[in-house]
Protein backbone atom coordinates (compact mmCIF):
# COMPACT_ATOMS: atom_id res chain seq x y z
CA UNK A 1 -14.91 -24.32 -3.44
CA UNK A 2 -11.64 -25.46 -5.79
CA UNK A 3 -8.72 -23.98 -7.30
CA UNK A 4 -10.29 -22.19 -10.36
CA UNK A 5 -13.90 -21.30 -9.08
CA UNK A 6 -13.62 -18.60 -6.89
CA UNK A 7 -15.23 -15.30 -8.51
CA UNK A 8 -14.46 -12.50 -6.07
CA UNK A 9 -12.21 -11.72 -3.62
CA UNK A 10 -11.77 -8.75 -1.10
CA UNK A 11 -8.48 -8.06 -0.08
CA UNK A 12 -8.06 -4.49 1.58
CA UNK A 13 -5.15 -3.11 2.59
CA UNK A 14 -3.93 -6.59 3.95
CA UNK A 15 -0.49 -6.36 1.09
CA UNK A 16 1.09 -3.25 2.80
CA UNK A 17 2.05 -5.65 5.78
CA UNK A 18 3.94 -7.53 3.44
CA UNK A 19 7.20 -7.79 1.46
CA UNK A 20 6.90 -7.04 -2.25
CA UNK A 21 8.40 -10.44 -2.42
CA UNK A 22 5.66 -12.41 -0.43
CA UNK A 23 2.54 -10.14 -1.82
CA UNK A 24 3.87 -11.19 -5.46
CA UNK A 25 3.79 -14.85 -3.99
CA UNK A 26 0.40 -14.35 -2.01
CA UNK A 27 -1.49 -13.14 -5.56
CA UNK A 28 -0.03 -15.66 -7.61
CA UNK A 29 -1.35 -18.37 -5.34
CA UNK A 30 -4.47 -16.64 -5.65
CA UNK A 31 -4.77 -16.65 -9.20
CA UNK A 32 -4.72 -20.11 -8.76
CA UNK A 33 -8.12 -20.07 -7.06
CA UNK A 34 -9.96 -17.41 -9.34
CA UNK A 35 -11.98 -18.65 -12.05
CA UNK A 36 -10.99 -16.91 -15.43
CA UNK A 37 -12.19 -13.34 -15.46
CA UNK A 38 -12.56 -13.15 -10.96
CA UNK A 39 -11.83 -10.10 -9.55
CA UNK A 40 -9.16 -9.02 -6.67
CA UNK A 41 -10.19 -5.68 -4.85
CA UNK A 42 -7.49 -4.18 -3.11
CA UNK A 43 -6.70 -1.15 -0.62
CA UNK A 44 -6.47 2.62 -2.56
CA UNK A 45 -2.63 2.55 -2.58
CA UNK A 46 -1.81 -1.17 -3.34
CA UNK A 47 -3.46 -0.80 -6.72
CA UNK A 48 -0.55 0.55 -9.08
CA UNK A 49 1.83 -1.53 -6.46
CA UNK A 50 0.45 -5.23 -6.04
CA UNK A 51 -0.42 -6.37 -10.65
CA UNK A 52 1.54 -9.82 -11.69
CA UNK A 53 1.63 -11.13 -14.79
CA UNK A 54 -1.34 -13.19 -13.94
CA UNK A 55 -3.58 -10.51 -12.84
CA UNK A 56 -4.80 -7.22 -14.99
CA UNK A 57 -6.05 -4.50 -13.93
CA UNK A 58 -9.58 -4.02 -14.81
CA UNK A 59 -11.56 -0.68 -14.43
CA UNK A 60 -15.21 -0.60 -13.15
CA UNK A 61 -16.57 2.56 -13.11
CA UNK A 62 -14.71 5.13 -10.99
CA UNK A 63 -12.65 2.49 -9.30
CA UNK A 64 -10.21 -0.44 -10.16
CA UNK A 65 -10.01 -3.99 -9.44
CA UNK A 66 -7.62 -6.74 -9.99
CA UNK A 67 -9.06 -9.38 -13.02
CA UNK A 68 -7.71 -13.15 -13.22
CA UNK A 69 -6.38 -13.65 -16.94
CA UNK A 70 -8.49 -16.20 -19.10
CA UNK A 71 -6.58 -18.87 -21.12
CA UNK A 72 -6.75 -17.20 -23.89
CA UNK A 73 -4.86 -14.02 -22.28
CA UNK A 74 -0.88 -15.90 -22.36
CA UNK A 75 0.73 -13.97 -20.22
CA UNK A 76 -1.82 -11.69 -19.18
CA UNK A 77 -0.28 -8.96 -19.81
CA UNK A 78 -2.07 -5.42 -18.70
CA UNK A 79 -4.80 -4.39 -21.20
CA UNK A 80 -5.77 -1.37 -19.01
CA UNK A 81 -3.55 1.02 -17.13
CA UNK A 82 -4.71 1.84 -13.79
CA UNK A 83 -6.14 5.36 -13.34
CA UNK A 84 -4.02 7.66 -11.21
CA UNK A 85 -5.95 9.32 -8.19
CA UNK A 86 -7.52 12.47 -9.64
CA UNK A 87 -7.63 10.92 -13.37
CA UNK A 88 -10.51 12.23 -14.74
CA UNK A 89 -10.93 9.30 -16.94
CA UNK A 90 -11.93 7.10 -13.82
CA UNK A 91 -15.06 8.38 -13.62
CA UNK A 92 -18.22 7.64 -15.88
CA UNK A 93 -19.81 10.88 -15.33
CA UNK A 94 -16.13 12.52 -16.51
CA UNK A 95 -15.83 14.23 -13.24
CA UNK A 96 -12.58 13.42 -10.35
CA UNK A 97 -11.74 9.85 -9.20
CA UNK A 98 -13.04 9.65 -5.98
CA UNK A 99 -10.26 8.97 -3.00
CA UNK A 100 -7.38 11.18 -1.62
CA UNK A 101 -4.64 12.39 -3.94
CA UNK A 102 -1.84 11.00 -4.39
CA UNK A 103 1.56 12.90 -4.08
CA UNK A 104 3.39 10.50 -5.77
CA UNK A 105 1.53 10.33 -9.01
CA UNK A 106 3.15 12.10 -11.19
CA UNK A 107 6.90 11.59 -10.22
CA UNK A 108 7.63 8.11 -11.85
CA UNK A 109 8.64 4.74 -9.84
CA UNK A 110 10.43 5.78 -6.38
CA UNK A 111 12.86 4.25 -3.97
CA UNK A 112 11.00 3.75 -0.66
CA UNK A 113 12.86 6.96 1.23
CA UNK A 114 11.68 8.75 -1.98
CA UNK A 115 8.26 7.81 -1.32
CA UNK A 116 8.63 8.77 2.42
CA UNK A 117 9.95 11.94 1.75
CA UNK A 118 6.64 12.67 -0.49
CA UNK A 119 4.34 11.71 2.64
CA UNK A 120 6.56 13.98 4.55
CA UNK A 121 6.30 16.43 2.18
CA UNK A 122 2.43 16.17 2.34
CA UNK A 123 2.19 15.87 5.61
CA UNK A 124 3.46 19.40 6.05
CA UNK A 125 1.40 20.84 3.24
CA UNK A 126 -1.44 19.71 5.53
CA UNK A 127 -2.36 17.12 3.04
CA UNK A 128 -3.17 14.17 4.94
CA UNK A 129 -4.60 11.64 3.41
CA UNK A 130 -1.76 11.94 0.42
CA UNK A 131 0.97 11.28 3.16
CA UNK A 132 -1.43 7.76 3.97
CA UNK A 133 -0.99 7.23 0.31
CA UNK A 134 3.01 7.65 0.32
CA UNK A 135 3.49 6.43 3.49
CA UNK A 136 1.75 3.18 2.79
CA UNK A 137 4.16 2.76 -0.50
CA UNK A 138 6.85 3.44 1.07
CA UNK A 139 5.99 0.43 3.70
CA UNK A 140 4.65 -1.60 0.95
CA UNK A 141 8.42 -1.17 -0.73
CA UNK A 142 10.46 -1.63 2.69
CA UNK A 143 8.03 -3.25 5.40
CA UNK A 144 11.13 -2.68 7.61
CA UNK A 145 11.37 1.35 7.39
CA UNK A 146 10.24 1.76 11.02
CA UNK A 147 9.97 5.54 10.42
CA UNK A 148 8.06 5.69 7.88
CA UNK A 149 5.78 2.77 9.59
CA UNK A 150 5.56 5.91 13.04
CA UNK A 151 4.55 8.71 10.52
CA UNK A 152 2.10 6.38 8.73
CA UNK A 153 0.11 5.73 12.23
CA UNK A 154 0.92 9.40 12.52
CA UNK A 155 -0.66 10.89 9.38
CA UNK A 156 -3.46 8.18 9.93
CA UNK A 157 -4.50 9.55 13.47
CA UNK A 158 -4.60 12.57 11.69
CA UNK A 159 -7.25 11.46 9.26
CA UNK A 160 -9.33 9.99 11.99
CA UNK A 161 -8.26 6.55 11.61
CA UNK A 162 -7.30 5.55 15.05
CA UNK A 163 -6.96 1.30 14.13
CA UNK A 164 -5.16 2.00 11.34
CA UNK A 165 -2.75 4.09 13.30
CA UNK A 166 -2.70 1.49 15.97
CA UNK A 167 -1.46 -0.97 13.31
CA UNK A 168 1.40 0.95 11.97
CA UNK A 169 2.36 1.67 15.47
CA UNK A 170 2.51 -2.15 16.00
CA UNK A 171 4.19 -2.54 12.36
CA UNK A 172 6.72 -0.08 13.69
CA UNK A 173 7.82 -1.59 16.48
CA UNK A 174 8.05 -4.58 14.74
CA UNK A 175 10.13 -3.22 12.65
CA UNK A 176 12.51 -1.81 14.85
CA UNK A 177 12.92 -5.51 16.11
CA UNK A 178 13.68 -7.09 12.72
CA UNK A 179 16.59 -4.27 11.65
CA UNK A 180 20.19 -5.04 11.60
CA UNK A 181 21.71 -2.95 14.70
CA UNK A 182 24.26 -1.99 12.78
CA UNK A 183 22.55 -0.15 10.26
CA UNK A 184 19.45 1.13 12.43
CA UNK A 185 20.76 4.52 13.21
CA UNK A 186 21.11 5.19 9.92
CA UNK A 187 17.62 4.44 8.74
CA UNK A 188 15.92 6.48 11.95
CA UNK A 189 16.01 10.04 10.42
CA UNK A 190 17.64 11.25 13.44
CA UNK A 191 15.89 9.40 16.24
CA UNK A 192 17.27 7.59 18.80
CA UNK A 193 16.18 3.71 18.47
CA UNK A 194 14.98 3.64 22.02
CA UNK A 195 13.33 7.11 21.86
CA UNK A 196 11.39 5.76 19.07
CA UNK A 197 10.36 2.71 20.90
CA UNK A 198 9.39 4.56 23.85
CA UNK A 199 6.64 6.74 21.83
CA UNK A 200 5.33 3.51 20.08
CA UNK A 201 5.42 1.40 23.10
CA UNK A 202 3.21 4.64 24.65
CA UNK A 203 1.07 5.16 21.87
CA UNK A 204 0.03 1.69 22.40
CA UNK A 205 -0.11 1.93 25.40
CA UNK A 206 2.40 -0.65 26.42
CA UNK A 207 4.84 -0.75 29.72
C-alpha cells in the first residue's frame, strides 16, 4: 500500500516511549501514509498529548481517535476538542466516558514534575489507574525522568499490569543511563542513583 491509502492505523501506547519531539515527527510521517479522512487510535493518555496540525481529533462514540485532514481542511486545524476522562459528553447514551480518571484534567497544561506530582498525589489517594494516567504524561513530556518512569511500573503493578510495569522498569533504567551525572541527583527525589538501579535491576530480575 502507498503514501496516501492507508485507512486505519493502531498505535497504542507506543508514543509514551518517545520524545515529544520524535512522536511529533513519527505522526507527521504518518499523515503522509493516511488517505484523507484515516484514523490514528492511540493509548488513553496520549490522546490530548500526541494532535499536529495535520491530524484532528475526531470523536466516535464514547472514545476518540486521531483523523488525517482532507485537502480541503488547510491546516487542519482541530474541529473537535477531545473529551476529558469523565466528560459526560463522550458518551452517546449521556452517561461517563469509559476509562480511569484523570487527575490532571482539570489543572491546565503542566510541567512534567507537575504531572508527576499529580500521579503521586493519586497514587496515595489510592487512585491507581489516575497515577498511570499522570505518570505516563509526565514520561511522555520528559522520557528521561527516571522516577517518574519507577512509579509508573509501580502504580502499573498495582493495577494488575505486570508487562506494562516491566516496561517502565526497563524505560527507567534506561533512563538513568541517558542523564547527565551532574544533574541526576537532583532529578531522583531523594534516591540514591545506584539504590534506584538496584530495585529496577531486581524488579527485572537482572544481576
Amino acid at each position: 500500500m502507498g503514501p496516501g491509502r492507508c485507512q486505519v492505523v493502531f498505535c497504542r501506547n507506543v508514543l509514551i516511549y518517545l520524545s515529544r519531539t520524535a512522536a511529533d515527527s513519527f505522526l507527521d510521517r504518518l499523515a503522509d501514509w493516511l488517505a484523507p479522512g484515516g484514523l490514528v487510535f492511540l493509548g488513553y493518555s496520549e490522546a490530548v498529548l500526541a494532535p499536529t496540525p495535520r491530524l484532528q481529533v475526531q470523536r466516535l462514540g464514547p472514545t476518540h481517535a486521531l483523523r488525517a485532514a482532507s485537502r480541503e481542511e488547510p491546516g487542519g486545524l482541530w474541529t473537535t476538542a477531545p473529551p476529558r476522562p469523565g466528560d459526560r459528553r463522550g458518551s452517546p447514551t449521556g452517561g461517563p466516558a469509559t476509562g480511569p480518571r484523570d487527575p490532571t484534567a482539570s489543572m491546565g497544561p503542566l510541567t512534567a514534575t507537575e504531572m508527576a506530582e499529580a500521579g503521586e498525589a493519586a497514587a496515595r489517594d489510592g487512585d491507581h489507574a489516575g497515577a498511570v494516567v499522570a505518570f505516563r504524561k509526565a514520561v511522555f513530556l520528559d522520557p528521561d525522568h527516571p522516577v517518574a518512569w519507577f512509579q509508573l511500573g509501580v502504580a502499573l503493578g498495582a493495577v494488575k499490569d505486570p508487562r506494562g510495569a516491566r516496561r517502565a522498569y526497563a524505560a527507567a533504567l534506561a533512563a538513568l543511563g541517558r542523564c547527565d551525572p551532574g544533574a541526576l541527583q537532583a532529578g531522583l527525589d531523594g534516591w540514591a542513583a545506584d539504590e534506584l538501579a538496584g530495585v529496577l535491576r531486581a524488579r527485572l530480575g537482572r544481576p
